[in-house]
PDB file of N, CA and C in Angstrom:
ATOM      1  N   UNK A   1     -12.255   6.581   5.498  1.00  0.00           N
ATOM      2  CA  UNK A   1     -11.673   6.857   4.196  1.00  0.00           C
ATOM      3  C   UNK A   1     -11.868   5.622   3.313  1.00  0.00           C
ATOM      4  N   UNK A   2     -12.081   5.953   2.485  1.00  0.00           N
ATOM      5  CA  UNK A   2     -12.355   5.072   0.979  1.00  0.00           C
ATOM      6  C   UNK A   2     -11.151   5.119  -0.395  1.00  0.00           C
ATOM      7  N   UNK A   3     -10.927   3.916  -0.436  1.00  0.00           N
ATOM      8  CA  UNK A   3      -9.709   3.781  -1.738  1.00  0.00           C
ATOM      9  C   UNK A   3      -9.888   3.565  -2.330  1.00  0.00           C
ATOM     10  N   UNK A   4      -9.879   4.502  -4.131  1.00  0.00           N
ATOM     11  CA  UNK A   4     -11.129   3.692  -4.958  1.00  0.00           C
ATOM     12  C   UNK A   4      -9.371   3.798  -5.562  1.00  0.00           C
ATOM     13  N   UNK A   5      -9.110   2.587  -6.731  1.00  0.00           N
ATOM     14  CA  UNK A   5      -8.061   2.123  -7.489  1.00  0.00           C
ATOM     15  C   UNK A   5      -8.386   2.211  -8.901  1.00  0.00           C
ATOM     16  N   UNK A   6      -7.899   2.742  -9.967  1.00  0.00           N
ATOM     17  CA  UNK A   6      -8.433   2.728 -10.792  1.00  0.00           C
ATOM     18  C   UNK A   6      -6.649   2.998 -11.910  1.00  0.00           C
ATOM     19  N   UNK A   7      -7.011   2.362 -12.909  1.00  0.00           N
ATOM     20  CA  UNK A   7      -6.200   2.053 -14.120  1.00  0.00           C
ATOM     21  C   UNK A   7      -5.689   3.439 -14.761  1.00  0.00           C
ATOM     22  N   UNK A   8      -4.516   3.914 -14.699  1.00  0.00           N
ATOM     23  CA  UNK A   8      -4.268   5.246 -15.061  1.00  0.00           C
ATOM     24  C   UNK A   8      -4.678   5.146 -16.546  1.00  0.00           C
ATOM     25  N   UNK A   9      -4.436   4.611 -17.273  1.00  0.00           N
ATOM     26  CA  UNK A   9      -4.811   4.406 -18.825  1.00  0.00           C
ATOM     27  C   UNK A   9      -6.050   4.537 -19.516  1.00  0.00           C
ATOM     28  N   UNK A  10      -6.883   4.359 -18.716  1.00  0.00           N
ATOM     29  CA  UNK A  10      -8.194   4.320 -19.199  1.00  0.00           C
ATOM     30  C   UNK A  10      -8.711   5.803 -18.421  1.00  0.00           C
ATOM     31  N   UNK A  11      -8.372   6.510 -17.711  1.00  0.00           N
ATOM     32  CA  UNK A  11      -8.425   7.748 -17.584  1.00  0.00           C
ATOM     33  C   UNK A  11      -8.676   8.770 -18.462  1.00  0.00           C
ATOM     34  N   UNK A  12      -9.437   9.489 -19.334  1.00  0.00           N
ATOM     35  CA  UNK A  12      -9.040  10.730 -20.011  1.00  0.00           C
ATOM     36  C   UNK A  12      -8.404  11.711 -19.180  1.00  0.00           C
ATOM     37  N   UNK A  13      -8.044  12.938 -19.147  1.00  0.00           N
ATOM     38  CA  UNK A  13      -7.525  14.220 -18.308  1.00  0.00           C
ATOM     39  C   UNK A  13      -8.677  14.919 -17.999  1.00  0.00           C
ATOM     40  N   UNK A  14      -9.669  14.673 -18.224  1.00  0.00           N
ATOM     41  CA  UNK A  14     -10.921  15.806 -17.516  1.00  0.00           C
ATOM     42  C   UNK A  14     -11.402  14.572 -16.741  1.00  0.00           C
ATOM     43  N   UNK A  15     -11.402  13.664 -17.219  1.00  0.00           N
ATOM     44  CA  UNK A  15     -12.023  12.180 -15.852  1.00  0.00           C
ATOM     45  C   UNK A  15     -11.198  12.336 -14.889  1.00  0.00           C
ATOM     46  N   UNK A  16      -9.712  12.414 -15.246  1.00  0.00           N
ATOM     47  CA  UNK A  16      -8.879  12.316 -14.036  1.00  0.00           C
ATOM     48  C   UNK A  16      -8.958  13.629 -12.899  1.00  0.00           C
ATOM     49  N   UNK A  17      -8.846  14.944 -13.605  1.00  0.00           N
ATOM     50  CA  UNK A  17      -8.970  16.144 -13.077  1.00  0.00           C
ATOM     51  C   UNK A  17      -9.866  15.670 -12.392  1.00  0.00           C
ATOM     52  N   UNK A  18     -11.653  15.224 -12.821  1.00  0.00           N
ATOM     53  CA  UNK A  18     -12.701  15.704 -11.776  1.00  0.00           C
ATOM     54  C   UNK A  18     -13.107  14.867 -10.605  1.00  0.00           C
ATOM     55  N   UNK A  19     -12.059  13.287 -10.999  1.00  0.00           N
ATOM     56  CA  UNK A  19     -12.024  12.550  -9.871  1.00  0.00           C
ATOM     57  C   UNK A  19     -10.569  12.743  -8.731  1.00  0.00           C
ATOM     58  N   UNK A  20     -10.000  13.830  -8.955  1.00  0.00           N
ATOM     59  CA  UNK A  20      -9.032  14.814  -8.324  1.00  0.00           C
ATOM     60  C   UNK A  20      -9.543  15.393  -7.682  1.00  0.00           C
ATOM     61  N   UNK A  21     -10.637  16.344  -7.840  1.00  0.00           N
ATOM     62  CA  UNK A  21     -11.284  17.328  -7.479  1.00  0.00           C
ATOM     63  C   UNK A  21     -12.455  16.554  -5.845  1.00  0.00           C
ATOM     64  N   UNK A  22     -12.724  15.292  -6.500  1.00  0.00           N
ATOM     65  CA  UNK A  22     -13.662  14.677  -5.474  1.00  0.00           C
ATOM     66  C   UNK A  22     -12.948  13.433  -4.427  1.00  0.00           C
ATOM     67  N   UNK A  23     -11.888  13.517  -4.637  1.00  0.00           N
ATOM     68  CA  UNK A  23     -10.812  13.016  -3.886  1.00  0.00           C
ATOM     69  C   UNK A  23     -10.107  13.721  -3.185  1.00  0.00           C
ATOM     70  N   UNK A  24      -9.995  13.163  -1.461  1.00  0.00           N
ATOM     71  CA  UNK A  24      -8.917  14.372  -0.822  1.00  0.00           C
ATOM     72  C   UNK A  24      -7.244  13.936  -0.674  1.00  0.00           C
ATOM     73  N   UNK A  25      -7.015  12.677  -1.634  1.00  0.00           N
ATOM     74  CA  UNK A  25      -5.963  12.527  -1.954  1.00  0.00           C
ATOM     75  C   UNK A  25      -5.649  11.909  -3.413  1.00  0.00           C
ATOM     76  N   UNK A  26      -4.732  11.788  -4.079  1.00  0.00           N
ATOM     77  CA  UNK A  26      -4.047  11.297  -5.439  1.00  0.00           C
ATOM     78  C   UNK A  26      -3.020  10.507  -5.401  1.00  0.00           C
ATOM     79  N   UNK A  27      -2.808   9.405  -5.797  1.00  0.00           N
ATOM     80  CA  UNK A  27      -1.744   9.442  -6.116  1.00  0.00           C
ATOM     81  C   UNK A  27      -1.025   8.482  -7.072  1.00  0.00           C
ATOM     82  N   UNK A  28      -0.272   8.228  -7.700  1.00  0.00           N
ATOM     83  CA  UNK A  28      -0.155   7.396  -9.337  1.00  0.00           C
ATOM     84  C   UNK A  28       1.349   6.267  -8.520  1.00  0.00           C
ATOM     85  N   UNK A  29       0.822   5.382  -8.557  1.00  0.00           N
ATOM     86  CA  UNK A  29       1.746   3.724  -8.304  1.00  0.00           C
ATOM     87  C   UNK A  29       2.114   3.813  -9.648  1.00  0.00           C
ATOM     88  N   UNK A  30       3.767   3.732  -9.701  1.00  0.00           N
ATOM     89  CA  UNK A  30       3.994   3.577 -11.332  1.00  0.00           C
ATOM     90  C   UNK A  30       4.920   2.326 -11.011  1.00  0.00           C
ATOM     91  N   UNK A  31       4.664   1.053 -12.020  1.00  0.00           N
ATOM     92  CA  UNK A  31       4.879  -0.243 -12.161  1.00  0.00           C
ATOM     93  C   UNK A  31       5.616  -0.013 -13.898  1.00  0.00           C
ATOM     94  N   UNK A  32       6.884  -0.743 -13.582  1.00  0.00           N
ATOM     95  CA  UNK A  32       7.493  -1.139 -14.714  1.00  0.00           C
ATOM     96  C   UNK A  32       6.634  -2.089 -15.707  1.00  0.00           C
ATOM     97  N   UNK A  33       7.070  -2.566 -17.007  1.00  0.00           N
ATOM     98  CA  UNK A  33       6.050  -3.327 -17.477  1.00  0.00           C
ATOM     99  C   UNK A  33       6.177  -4.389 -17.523  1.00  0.00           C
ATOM    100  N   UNK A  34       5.418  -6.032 -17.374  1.00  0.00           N
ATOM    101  CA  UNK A  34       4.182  -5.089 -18.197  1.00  0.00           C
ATOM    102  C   UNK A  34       3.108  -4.827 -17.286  1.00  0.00           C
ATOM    103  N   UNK A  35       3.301  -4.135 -16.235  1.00  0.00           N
ATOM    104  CA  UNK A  35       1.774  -4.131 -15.505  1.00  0.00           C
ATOM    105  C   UNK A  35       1.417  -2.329 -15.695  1.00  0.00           C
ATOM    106  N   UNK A  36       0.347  -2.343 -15.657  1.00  0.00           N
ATOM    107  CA  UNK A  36      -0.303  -0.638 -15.866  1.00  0.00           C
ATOM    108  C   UNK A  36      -0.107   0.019 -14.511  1.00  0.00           C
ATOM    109  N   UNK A  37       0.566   0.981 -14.570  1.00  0.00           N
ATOM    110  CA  UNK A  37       0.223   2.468 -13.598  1.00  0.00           C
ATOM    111  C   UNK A  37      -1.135   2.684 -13.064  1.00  0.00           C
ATOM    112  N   UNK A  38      -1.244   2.807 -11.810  1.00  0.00           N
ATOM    113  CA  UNK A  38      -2.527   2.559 -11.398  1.00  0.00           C
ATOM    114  C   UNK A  38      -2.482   4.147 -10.136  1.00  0.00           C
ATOM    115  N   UNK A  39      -3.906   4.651 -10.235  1.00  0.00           N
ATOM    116  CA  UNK A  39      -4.033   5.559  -9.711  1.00  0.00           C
ATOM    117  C   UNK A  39      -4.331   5.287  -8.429  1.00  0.00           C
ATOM    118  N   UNK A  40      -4.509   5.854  -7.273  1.00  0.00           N
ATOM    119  CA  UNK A  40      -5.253   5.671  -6.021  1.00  0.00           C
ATOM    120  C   UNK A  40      -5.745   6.867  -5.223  1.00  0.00           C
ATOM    121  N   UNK A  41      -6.878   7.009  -5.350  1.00  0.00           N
ATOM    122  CA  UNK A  41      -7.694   7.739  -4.958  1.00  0.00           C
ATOM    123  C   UNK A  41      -8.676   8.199  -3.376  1.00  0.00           C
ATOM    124  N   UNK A  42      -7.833   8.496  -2.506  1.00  0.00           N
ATOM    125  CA  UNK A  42      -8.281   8.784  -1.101  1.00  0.00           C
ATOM    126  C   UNK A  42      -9.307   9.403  -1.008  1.00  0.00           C
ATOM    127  N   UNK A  43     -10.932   8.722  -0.909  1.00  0.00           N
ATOM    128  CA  UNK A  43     -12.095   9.432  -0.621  1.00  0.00           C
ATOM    129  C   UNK A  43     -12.714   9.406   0.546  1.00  0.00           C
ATOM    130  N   UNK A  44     -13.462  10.526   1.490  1.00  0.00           N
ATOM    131  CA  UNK A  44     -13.875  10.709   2.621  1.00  0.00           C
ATOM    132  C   UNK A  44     -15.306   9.855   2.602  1.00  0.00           C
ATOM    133  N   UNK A  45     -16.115   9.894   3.440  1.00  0.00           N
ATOM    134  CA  UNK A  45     -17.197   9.236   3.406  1.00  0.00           C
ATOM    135  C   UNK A  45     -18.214  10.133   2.646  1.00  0.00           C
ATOM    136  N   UNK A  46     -17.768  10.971   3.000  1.00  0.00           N
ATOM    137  CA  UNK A  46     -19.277  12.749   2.280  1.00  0.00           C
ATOM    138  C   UNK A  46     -18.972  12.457   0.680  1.00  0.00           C
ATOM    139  N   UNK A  47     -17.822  11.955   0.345  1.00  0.00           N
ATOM    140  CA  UNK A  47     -17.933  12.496  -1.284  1.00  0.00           C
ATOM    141  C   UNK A  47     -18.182  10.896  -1.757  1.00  0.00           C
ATOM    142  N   UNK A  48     -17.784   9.733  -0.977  1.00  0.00           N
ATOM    143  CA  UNK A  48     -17.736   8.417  -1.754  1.00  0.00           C
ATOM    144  C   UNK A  48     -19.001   8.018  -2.879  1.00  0.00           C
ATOM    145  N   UNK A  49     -20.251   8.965  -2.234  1.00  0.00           N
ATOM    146  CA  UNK A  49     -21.338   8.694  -3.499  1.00  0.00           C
ATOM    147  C   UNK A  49     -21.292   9.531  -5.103  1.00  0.00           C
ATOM    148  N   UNK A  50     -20.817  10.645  -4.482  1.00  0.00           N
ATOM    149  CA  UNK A  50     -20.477  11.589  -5.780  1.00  0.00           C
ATOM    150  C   UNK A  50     -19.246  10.820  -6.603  1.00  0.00           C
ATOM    151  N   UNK A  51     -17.708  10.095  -5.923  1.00  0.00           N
ATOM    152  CA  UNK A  51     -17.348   9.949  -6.431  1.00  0.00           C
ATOM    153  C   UNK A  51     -17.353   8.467  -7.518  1.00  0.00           C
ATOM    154  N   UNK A  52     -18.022   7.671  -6.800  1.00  0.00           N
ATOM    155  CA  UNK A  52     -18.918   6.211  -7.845  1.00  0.00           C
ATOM    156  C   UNK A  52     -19.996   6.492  -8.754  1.00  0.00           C
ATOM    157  N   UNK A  53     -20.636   7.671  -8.465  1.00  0.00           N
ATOM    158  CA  UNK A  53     -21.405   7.640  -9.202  1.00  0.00           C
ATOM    159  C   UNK A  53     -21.047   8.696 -10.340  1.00  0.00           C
ATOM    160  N   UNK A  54     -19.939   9.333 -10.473  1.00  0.00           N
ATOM    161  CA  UNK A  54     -19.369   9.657 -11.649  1.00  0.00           C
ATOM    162  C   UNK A  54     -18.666   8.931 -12.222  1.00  0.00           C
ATOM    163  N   UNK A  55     -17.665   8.014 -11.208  1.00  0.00           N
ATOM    164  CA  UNK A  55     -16.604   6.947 -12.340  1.00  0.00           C
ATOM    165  C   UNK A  55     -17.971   5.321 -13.246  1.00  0.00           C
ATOM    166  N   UNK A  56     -19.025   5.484 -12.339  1.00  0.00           N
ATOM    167  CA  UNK A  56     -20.125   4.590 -13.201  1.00  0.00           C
ATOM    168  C   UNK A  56     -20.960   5.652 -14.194  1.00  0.00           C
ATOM    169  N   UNK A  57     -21.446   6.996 -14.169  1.00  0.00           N
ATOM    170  CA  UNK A  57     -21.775   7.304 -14.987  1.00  0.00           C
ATOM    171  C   UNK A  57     -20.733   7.243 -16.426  1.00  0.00           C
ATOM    172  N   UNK A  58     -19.278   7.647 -16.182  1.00  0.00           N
ATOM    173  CA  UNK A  58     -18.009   7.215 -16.983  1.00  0.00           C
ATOM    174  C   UNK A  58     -17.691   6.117 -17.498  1.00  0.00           C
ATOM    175  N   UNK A  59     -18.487   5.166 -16.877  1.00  0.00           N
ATOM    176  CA  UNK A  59     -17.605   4.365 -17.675  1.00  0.00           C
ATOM    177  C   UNK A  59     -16.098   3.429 -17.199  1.00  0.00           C
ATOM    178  N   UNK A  60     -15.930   4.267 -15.890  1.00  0.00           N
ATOM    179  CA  UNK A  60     -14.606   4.072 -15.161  1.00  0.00           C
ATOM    180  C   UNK A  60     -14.563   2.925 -14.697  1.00  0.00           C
ATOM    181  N   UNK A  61     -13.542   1.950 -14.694  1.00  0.00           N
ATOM    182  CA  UNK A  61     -13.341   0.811 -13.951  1.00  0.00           C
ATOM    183  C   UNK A  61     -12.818   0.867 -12.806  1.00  0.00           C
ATOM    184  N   UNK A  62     -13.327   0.756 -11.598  1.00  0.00           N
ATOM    185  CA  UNK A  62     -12.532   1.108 -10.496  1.00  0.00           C
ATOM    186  C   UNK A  62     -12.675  -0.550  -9.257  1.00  0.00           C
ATOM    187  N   UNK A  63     -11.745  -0.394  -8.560  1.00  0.00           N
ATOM    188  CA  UNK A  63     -11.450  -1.187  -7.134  1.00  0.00           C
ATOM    189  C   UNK A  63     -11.910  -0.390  -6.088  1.00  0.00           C
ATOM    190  N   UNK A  64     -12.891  -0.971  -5.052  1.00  0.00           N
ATOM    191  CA  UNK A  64     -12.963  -0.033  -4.183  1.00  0.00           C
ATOM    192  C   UNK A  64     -11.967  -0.609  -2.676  1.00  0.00           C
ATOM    193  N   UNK A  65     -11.725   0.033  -1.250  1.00  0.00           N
ATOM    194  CA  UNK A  65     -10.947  -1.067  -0.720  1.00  0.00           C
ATOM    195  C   UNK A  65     -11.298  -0.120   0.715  1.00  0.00           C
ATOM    196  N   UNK A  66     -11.836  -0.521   1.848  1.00  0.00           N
ATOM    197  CA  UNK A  66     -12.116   0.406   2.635  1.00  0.00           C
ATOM    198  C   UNK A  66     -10.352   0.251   3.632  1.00  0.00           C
ATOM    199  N   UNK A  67      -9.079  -0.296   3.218  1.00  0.00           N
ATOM    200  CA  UNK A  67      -8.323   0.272   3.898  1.00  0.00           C
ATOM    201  C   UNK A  67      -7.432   0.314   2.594  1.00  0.00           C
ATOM    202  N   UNK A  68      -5.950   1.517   2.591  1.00  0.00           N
ATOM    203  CA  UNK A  68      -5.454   1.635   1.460  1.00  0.00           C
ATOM    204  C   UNK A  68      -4.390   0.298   1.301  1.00  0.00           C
ATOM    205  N   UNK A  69      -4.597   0.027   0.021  1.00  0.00           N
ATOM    206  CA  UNK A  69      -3.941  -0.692  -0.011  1.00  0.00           C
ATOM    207  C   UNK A  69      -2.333  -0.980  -0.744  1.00  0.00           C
ATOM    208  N   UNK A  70      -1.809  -1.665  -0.018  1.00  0.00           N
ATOM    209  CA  UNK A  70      -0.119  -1.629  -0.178  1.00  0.00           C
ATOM    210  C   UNK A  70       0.221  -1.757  -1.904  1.00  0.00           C
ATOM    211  N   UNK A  71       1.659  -1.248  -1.795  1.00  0.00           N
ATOM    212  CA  UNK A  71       1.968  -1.176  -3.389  1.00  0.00           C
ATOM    213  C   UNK A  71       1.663  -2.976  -3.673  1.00  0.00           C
ATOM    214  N   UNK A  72       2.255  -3.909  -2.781  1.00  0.00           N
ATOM    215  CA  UNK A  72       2.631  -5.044  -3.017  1.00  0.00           C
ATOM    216  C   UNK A  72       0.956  -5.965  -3.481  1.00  0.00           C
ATOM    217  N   UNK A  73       0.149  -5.213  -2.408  1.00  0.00           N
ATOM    218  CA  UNK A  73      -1.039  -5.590  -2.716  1.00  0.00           C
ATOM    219  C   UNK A  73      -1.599  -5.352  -3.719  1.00  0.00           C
ATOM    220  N   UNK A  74      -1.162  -4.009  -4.394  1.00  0.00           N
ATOM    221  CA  UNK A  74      -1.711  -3.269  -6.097  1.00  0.00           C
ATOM    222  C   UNK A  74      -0.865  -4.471  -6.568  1.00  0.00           C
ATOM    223  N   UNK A  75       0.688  -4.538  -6.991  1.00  0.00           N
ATOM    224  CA  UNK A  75       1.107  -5.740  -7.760  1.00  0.00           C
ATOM    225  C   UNK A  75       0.496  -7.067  -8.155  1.00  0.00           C
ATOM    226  N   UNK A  76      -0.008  -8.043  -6.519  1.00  0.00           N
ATOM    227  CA  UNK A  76      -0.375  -8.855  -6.366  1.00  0.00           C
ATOM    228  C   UNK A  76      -1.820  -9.184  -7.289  1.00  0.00           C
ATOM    229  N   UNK A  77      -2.401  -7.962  -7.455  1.00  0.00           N
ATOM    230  CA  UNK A  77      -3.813  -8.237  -7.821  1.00  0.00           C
ATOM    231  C   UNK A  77      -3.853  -7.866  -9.555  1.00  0.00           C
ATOM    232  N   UNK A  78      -2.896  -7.454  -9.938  1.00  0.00           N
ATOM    233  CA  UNK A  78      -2.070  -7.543 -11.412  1.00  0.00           C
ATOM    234  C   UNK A  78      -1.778  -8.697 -11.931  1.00  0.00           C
ATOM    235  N   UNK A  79      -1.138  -9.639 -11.272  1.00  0.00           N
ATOM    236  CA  UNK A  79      -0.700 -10.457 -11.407  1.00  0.00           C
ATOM    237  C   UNK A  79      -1.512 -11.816 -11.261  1.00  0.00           C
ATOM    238  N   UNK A  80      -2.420 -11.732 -10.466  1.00  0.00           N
ATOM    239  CA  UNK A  80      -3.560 -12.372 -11.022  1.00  0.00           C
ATOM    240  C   UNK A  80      -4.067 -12.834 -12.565  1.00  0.00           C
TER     241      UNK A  80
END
């Protein structure tokens, strides 16, 4: 499994839907402010090319992380 991380904000709703669709999990880390809500995206190995190579045809800024990583670890790398 593959964790791609990506900035809920910079999302449109059809980017988000179709990187939903190529993800076999979702799910939205919501952080008080000021740090951004950040999505996390559980991808299998079969879809990980479909799903980079739509968030780079997009435009999408993403983290990739081959284990998921902890809320504390999403914070930590904010805070940077």
């Amino acid at each position: 499994m593959w964790y791609f991380v990506i900035k809920k904000q910079v999302l449109r709703n059809q980017q988000y839907q179709r990187l939903q669709k190529l993800a076999a999990l979702t799910e939205v880390e919501v952080f008080n402010e000021p740090y951004e809500n950040l999505c996390v995206f559980d991808v299998v190995p079969e879809k990980y090319q479909d799903f980079m190579e739509f968030a780079d045809v997009e435009g999408i800024p993403y983290e990739v992380h081959p284990s998921k990583p902890s809320r504390d670890q999403l914070l930590d790398g904010m805070r940077v």
